[in-house]
C-alpha atoms as a PDB file:
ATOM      1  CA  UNK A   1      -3.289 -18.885 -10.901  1.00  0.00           C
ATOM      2  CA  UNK A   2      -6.845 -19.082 -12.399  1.00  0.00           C
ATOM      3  CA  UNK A   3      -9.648 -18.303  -9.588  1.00  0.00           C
ATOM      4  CA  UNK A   4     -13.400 -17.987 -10.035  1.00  0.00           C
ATOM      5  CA  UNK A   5     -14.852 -15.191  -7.365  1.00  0.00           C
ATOM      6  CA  UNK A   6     -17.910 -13.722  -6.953  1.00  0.00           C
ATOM      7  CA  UNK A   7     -17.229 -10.129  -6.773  1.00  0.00           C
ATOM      8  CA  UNK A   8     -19.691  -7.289  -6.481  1.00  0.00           C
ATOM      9  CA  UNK A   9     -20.300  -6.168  -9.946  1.00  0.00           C
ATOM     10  CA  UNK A  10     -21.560  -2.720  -9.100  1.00  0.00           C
ATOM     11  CA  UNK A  11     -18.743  -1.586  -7.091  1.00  0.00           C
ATOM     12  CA  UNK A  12     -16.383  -3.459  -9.366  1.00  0.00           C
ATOM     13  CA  UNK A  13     -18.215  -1.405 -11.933  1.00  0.00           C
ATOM     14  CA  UNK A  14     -17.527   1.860  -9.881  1.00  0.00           C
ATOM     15  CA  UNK A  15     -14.122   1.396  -8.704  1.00  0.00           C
ATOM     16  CA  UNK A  16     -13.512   0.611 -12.820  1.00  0.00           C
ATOM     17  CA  UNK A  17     -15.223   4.443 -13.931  1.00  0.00           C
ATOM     18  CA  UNK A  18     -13.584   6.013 -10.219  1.00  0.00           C
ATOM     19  CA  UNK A  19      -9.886   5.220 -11.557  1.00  0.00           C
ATOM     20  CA  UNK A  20      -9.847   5.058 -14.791  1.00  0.00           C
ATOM     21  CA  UNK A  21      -8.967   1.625 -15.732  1.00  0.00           C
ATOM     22  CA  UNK A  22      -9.063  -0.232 -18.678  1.00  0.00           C
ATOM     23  CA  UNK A  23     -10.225  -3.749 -17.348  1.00  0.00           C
ATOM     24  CA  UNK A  24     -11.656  -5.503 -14.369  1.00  0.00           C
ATOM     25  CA  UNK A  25      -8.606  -7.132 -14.231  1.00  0.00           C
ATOM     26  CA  UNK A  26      -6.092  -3.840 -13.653  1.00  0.00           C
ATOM     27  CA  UNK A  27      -9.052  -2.651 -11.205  1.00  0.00           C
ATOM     28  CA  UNK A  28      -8.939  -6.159  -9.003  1.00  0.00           C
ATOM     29  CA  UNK A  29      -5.359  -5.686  -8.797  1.00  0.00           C
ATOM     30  CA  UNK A  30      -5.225  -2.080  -7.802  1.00  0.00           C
ATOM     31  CA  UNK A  31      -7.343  -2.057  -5.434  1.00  0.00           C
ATOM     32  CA  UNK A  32      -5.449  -5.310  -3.639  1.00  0.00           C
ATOM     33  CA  UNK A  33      -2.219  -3.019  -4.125  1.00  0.00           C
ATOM     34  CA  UNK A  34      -4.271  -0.129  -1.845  1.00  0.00           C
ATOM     35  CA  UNK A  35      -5.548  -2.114   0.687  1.00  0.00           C
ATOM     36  CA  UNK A  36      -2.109  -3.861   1.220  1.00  0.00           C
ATOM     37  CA  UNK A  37      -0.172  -0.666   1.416  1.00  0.00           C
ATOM     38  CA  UNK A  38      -3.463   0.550   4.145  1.00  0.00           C
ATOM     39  CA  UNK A  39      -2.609  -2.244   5.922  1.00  0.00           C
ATOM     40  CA  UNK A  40       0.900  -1.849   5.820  1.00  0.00           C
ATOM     41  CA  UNK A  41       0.593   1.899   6.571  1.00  0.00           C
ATOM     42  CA  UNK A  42      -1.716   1.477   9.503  1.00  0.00           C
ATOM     43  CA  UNK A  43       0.861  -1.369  11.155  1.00  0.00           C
ATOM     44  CA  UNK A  44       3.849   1.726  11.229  1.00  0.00           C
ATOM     45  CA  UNK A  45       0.442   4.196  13.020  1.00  0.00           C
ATOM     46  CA  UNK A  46       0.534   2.217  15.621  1.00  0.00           C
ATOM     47  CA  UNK A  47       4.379   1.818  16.463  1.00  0.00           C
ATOM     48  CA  UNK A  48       3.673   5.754  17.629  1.00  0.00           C
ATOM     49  CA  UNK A  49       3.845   6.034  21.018  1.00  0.00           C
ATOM     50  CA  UNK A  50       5.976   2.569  21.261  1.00  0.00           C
ATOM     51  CA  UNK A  51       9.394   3.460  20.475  1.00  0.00           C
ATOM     52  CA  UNK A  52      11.252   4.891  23.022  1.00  0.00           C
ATOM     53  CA  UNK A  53      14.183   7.491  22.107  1.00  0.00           C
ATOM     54  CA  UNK A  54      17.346   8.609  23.544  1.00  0.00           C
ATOM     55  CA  UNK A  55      16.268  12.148  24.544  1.00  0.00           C
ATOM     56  CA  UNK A  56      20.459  13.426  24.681  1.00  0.00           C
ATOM     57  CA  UNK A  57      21.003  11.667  21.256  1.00  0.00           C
ATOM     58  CA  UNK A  58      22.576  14.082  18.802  1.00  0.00           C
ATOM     59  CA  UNK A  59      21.778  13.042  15.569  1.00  0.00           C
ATOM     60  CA  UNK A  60      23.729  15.704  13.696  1.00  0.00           C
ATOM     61  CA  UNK A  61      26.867  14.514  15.113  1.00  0.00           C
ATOM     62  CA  UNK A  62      26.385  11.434  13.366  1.00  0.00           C
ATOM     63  CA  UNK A  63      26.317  13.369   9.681  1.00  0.00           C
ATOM     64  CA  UNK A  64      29.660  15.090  10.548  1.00  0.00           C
ATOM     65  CA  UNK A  65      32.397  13.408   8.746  1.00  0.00           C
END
């Protein structure tokens, strides 16, 4: 899929020297890669506090065989 953006050359510039890549290109799609994984990362922060646990489950007893 060919798109046209207008991205921010200077901190497309930056994020290009800050990790080392070899084109724009690799840098656009790392840093889409990051700020999925963020997002992804900050959805499973905020199931703390919402699960509720079995406090007399014995999880060992479930590795004996």
């Amino acid at each position: 899929m060919a798109t046209n953006l207008a991205i921010n050359d200077i901190l497309l510039n930056q994020a290009l020297e800050l990790g080392g890549f070899r084109t724009k290109k690799d840098t656009v799609n790392a840093a889409l890669e990051e700020f999925v994984k963020r997002r992804k990362a900050e959805d499973i922060i905020d199931l703390f506090g919402k699960i509720e646990y079995v406090s007399d489950y014995d999880y060992k007893k479930m590795r004996k065989r």
